[in-house]
PDB file of N, CA and C in Angstrom:
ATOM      1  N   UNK A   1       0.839  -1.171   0.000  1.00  0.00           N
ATOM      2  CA  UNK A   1       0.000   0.000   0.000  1.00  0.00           C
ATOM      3  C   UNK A   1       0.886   1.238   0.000  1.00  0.00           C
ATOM      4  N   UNK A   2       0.656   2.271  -0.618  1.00  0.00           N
ATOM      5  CA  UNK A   2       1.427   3.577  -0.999  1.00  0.00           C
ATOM      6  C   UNK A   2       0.625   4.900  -0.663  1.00  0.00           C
ATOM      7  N   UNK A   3       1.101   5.090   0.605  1.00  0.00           N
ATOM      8  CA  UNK A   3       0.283   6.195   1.605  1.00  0.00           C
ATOM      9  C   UNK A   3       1.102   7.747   1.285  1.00  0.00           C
ATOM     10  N   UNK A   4       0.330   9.119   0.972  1.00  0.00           N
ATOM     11  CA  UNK A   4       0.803   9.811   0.733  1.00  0.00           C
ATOM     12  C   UNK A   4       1.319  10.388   2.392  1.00  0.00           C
ATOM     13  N   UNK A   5       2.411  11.237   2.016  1.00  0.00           N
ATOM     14  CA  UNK A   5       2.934  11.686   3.130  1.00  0.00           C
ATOM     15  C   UNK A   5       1.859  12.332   4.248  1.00  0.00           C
ATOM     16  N   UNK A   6       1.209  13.273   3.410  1.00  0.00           N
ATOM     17  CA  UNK A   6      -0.076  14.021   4.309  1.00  0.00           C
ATOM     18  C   UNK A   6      -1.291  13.095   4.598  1.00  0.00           C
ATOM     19  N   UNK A   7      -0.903  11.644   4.605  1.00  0.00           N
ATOM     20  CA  UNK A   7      -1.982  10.699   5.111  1.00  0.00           C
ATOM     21  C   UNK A   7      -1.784  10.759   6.328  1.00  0.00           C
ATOM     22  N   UNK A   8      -2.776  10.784   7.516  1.00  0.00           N
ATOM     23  CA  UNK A   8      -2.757  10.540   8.886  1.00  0.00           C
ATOM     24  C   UNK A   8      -1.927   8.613   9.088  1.00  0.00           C
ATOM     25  N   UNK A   9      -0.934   9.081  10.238  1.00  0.00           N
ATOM     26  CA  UNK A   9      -0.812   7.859  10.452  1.00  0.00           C
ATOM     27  C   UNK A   9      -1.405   6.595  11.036  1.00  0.00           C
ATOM     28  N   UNK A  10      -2.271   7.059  11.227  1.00  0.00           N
ATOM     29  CA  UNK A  10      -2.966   5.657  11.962  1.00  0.00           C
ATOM     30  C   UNK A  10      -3.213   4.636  10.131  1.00  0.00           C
ATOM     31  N   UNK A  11      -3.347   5.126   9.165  1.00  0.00           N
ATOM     32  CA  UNK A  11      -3.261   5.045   8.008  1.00  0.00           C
ATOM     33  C   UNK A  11      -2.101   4.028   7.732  1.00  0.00           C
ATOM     34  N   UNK A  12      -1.026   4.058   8.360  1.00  0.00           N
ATOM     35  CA  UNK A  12       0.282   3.548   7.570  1.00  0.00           C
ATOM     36  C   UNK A  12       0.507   2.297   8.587  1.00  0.00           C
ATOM     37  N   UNK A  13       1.317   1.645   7.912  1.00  0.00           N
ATOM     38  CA  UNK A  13       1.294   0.465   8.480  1.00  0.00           C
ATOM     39  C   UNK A  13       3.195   0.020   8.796  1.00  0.00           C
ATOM     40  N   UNK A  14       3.461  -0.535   9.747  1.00  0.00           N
ATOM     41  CA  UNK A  14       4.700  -0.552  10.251  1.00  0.00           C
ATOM     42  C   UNK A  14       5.431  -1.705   9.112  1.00  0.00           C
ATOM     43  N   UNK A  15       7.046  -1.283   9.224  1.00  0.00           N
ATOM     44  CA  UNK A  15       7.426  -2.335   7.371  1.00  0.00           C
ATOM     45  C   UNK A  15       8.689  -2.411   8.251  1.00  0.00           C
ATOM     46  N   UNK A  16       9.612  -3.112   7.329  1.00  0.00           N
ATOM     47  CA  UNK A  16      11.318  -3.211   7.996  1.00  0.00           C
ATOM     48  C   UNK A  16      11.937  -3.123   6.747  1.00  0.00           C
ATOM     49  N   UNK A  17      12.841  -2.716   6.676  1.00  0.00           N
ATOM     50  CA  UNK A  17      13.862  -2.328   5.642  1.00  0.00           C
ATOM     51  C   UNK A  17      14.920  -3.068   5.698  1.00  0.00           C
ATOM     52  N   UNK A  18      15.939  -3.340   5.126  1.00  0.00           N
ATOM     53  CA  UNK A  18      17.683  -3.582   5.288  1.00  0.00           C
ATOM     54  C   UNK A  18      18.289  -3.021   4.327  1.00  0.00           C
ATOM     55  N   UNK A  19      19.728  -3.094   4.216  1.00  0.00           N
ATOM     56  CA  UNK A  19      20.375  -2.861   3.686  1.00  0.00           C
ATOM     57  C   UNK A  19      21.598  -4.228   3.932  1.00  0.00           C
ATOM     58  N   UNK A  20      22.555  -4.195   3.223  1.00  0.00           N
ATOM     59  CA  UNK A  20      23.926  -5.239   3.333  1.00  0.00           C
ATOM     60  C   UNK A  20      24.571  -4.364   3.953  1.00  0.00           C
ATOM     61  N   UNK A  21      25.732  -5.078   4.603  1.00  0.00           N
ATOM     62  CA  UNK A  21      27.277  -4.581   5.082  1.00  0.00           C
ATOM     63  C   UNK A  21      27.953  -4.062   3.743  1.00  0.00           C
ATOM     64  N   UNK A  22      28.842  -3.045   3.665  1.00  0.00           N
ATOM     65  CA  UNK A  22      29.953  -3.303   3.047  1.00  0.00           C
ATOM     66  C   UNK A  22      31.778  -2.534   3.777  1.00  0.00           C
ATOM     67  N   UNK A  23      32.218  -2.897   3.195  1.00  0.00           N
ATOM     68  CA  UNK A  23      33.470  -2.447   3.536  1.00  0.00           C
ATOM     69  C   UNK A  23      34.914  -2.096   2.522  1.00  0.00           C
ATOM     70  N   UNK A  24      35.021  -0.660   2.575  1.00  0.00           N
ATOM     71  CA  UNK A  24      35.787  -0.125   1.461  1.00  0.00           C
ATOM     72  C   UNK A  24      37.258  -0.305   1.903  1.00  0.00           C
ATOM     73  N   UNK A  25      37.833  -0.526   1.545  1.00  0.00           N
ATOM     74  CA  UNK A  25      39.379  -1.130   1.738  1.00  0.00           C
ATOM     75  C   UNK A  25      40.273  -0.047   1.301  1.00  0.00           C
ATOM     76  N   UNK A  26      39.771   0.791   0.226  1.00  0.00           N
ATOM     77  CA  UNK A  26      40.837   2.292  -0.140  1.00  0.00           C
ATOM     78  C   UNK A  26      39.791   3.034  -1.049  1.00  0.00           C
ATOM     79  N   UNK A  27      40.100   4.423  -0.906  1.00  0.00           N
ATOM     80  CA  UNK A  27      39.464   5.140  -1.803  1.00  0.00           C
ATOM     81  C   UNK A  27      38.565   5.964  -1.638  1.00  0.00           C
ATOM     82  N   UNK A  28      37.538   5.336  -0.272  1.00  0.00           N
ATOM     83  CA  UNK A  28      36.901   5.919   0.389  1.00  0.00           C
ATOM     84  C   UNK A  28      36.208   7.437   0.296  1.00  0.00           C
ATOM     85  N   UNK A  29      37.414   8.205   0.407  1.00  0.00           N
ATOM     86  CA  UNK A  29      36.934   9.669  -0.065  1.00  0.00           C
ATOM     87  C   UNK A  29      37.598  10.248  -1.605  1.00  0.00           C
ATOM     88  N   UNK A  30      38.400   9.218  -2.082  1.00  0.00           N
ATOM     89  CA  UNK A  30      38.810   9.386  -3.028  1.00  0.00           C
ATOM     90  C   UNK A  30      37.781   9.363  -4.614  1.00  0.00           C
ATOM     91  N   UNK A  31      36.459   9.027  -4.399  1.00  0.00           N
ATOM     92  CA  UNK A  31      35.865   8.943  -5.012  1.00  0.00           C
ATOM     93  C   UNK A  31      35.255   9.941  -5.422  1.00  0.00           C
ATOM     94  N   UNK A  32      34.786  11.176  -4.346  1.00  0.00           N
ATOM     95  CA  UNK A  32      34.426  12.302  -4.267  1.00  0.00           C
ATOM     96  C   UNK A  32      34.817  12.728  -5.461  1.00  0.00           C
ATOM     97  N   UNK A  33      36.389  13.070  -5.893  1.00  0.00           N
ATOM     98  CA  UNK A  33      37.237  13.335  -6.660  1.00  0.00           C
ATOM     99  C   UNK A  33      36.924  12.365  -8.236  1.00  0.00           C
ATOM    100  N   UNK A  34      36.166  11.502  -8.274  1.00  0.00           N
ATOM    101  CA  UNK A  34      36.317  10.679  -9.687  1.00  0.00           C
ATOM    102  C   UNK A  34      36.940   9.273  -9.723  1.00  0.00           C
ATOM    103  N   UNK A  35      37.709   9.611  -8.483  1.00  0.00           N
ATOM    104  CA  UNK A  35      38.909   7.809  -8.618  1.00  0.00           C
ATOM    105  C   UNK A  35      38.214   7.067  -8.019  1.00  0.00           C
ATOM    106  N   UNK A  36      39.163   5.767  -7.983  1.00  0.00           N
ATOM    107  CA  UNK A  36      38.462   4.660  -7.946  1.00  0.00           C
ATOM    108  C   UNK A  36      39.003   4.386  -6.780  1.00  0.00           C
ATOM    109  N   UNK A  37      37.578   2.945  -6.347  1.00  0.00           N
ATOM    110  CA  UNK A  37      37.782   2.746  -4.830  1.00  0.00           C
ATOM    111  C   UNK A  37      37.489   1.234  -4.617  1.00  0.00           C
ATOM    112  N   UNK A  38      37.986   0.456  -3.738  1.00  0.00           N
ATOM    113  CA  UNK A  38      37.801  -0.759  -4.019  1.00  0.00           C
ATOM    114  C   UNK A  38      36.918  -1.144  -2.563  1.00  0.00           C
ATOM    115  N   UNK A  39      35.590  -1.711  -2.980  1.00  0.00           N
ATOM    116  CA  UNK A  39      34.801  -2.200  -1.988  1.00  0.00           C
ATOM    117  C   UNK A  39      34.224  -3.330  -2.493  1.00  0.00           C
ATOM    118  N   UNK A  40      33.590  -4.022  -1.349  1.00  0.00           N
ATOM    119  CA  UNK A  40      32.742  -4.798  -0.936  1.00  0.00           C
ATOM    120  C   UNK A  40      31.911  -5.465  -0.438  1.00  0.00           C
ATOM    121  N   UNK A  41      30.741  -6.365  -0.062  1.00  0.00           N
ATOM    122  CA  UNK A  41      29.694  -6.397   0.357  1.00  0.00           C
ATOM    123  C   UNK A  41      30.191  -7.401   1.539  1.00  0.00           C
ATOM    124  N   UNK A  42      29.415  -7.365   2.238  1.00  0.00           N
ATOM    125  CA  UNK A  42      29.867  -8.743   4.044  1.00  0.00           C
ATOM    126  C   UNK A  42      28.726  -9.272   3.982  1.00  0.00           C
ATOM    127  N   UNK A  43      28.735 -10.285   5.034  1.00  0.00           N
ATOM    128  CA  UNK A  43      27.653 -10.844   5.037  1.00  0.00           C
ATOM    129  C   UNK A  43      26.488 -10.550   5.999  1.00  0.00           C
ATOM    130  N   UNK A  44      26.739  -9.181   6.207  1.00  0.00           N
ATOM    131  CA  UNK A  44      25.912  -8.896   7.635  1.00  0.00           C
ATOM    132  C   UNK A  44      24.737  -8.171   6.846  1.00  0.00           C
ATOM    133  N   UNK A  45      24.009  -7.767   7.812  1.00  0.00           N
ATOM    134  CA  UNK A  45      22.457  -6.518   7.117  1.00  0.00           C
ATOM    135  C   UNK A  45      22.672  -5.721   8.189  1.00  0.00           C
ATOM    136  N   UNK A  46      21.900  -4.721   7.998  1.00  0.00           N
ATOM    137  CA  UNK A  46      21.299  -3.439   9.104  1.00  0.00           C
ATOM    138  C   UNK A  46      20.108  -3.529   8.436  1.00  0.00           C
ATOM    139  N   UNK A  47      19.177  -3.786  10.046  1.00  0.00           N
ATOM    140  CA  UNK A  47      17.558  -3.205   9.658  1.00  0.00           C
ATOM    141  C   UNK A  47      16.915  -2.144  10.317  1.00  0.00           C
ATOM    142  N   UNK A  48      15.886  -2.355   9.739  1.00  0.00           N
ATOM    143  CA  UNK A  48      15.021  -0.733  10.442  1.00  0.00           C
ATOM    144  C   UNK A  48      14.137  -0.871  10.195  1.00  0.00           C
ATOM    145  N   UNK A  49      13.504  -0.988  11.587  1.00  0.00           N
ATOM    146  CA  UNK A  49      11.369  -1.361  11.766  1.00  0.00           C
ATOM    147  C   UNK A  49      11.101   0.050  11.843  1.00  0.00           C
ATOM    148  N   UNK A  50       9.895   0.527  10.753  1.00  0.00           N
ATOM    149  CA  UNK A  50       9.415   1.823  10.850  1.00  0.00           C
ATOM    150  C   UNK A  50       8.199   1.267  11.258  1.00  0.00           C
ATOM    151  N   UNK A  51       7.835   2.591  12.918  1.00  0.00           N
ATOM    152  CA  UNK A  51       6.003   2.015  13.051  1.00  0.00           C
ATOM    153  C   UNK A  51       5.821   3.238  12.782  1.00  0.00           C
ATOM    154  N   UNK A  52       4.134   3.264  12.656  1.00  0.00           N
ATOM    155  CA  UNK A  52       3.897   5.082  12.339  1.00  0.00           C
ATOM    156  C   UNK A  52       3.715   5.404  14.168  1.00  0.00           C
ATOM    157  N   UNK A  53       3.447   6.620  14.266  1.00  0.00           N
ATOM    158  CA  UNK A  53       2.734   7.150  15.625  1.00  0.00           C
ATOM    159  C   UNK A  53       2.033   8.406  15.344  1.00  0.00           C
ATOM    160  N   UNK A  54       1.534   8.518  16.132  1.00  0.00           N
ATOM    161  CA  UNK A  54       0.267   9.647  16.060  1.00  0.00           C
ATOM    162  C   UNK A  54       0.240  10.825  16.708  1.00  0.00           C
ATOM    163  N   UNK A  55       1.772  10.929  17.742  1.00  0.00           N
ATOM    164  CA  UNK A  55       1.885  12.106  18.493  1.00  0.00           C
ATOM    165  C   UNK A  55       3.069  13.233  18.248  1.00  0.00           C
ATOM    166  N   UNK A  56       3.452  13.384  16.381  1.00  0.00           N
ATOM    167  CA  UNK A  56       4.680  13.959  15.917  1.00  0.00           C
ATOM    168  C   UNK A  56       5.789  14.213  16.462  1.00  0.00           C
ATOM    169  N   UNK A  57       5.844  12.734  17.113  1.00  0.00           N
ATOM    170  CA  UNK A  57       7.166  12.411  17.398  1.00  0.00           C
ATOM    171  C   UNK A  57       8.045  10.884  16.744  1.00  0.00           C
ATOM    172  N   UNK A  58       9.740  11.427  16.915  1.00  0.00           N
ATOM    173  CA  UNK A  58      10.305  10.548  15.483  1.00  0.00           C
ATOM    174  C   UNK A  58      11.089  10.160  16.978  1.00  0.00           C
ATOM    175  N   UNK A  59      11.314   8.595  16.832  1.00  0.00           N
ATOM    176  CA  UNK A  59      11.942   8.252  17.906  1.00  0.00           C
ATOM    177  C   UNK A  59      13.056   6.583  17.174  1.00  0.00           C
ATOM    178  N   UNK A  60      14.300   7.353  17.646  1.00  0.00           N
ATOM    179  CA  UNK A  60      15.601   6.253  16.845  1.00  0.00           C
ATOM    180  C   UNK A  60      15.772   5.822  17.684  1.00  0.00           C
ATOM    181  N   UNK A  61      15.569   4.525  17.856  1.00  0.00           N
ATOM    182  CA  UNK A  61      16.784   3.702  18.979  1.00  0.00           C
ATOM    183  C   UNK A  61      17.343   2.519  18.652  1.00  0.00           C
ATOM    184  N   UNK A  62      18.521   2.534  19.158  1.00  0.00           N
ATOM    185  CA  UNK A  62      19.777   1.847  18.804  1.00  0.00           C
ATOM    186  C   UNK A  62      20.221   0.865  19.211  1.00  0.00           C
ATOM    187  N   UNK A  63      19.787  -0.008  19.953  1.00  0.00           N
ATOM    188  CA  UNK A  63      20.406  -0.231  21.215  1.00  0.00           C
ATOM    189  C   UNK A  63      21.289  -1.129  21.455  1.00  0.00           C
ATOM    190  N   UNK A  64      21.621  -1.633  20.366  1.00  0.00           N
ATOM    191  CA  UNK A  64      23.581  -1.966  20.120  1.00  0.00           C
ATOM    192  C   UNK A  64      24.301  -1.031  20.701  1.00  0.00           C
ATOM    193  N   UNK A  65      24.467   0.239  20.597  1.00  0.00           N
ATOM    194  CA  UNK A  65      25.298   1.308  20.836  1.00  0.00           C
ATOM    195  C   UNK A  65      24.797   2.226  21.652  1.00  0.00           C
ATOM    196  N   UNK A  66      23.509   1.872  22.506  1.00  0.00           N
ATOM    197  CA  UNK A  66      22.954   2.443  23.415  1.00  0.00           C
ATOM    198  C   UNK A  66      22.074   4.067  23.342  1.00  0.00           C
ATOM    199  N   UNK A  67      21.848   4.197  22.192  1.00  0.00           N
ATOM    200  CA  UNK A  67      21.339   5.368  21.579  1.00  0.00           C
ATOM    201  C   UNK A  67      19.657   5.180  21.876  1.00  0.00           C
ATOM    202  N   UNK A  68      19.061   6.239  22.189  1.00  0.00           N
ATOM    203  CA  UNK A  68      17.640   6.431  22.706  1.00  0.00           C
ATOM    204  C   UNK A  68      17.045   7.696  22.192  1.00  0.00           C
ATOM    205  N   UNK A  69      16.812   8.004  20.865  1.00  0.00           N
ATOM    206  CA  UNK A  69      16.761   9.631  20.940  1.00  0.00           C
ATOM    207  C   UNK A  69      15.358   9.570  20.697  1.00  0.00           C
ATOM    208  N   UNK A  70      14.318  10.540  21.442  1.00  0.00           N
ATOM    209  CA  UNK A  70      12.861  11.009  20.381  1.00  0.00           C
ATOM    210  C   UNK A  70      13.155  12.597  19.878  1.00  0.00           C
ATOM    211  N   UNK A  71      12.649  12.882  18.889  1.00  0.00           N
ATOM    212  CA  UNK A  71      12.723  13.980  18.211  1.00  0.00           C
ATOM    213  C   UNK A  71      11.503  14.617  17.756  1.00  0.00           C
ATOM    214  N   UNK A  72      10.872  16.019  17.702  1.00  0.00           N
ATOM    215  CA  UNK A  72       9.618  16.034  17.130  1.00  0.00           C
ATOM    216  C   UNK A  72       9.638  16.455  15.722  1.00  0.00           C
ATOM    217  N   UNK A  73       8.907  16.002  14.833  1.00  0.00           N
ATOM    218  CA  UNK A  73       8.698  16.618  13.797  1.00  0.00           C
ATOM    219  C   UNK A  73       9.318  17.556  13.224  1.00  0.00           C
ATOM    220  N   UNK A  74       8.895  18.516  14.133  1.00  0.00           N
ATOM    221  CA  UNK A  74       9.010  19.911  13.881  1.00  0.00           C
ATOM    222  C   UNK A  74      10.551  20.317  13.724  1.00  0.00           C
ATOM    223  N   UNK A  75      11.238  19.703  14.333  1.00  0.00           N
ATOM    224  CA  UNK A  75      12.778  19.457  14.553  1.00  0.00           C
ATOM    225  C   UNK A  75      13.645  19.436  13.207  1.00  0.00           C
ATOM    226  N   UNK A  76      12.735  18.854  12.262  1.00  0.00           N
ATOM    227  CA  UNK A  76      13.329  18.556  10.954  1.00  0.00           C
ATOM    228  C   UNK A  76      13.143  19.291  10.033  1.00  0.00           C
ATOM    229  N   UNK A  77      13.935  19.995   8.944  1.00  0.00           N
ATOM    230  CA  UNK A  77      13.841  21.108   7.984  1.00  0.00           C
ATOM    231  C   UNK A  77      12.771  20.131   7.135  1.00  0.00           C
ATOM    232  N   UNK A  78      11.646  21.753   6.719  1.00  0.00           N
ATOM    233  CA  UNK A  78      10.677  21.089   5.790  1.00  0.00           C
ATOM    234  C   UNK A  78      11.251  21.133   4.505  1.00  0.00           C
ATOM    235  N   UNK A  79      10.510  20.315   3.556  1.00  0.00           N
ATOM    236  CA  UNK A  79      10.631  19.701   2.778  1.00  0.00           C
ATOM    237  C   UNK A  79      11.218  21.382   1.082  1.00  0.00           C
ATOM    238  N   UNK A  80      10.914  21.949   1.497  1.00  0.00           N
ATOM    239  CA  UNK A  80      11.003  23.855   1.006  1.00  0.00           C
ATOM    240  C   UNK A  80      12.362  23.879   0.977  1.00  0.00           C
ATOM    241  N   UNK A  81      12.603  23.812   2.315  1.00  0.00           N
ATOM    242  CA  UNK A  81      13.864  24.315   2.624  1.00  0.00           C
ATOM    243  C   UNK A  81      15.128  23.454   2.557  1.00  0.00           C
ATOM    244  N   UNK A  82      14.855  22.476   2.357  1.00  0.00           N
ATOM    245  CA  UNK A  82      15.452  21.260   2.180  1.00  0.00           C
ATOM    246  C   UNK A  82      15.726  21.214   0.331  1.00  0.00           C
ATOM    247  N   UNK A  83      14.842  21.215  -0.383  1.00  0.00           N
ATOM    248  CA  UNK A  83      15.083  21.898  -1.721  1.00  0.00           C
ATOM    249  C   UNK A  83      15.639  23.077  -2.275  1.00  0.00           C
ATOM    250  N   UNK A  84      16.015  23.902  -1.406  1.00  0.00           N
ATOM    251  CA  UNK A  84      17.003  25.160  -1.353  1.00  0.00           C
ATOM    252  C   UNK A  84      18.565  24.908  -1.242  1.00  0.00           C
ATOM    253  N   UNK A  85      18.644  23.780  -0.355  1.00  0.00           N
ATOM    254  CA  UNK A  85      20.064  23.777  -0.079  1.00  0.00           C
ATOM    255  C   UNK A  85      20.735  23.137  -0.753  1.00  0.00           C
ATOM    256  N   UNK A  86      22.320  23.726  -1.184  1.00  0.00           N
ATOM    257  CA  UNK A  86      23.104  23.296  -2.371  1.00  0.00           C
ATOM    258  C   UNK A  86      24.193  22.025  -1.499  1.00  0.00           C
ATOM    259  N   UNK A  87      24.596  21.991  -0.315  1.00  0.00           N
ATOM    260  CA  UNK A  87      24.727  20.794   0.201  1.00  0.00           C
ATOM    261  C   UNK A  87      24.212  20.338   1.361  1.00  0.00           C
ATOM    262  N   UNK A  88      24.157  18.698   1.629  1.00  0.00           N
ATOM    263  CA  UNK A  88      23.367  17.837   2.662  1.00  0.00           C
ATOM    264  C   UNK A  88      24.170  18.653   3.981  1.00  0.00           C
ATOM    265  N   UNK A  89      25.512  19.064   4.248  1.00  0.00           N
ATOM    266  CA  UNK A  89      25.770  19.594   5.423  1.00  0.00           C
ATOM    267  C   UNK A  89      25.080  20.931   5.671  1.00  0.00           C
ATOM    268  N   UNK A  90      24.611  21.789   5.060  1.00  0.00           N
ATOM    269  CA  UNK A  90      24.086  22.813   5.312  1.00  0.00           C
ATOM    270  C   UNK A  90      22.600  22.773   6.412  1.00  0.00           C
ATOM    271  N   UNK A  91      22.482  21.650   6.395  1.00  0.00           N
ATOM    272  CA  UNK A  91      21.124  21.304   7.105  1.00  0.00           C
ATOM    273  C   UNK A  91      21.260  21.872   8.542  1.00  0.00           C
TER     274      UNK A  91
END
């Protein structure tokens, strides 16, 4: 199901994501630049259970590494201003 953003969450339904490991051996930031970099995939994943909630709050936790954060909404540059900026550090 494909819920628009301005759908209320009670609407959305909780999913899990992954991704693979990988691990770059050289090059790393050298790529930035055009060159080449030598990586590869491991055999591990990282996942991530998204539930919705209903009280505009965004809450990460980690707890491999002991991380607990909630955050509200509001906390996060809208979507405007976020299309303005010429790099991701400017945020």
């Amino acid at each position: 199901m494909v819920v628009a953003l301005t759908s209320p969450a009670s609407q959305w339904t909780a999913f899990v994501t992954s991704a693979p490991g990988k691990v770059i051996l050289f090059g790393e930031h050298a790529v930035v630049y055009g060159k080449t970099a030598v990586a590869g995939s491991l055999d591990m994943r990282a996942y991530a259970l998204s539930t919705p909630r209903t009280d505009g709050l965004v809450r990460l936790l980690l707890p491999d590494i002991s991380v607990d954060v909630t955050l509200s909404r509001s906390d996060f540059p809208s979507r405007a201003s976020v299309e303005q900026l010429t790099h991701p550090a400017d945020v």
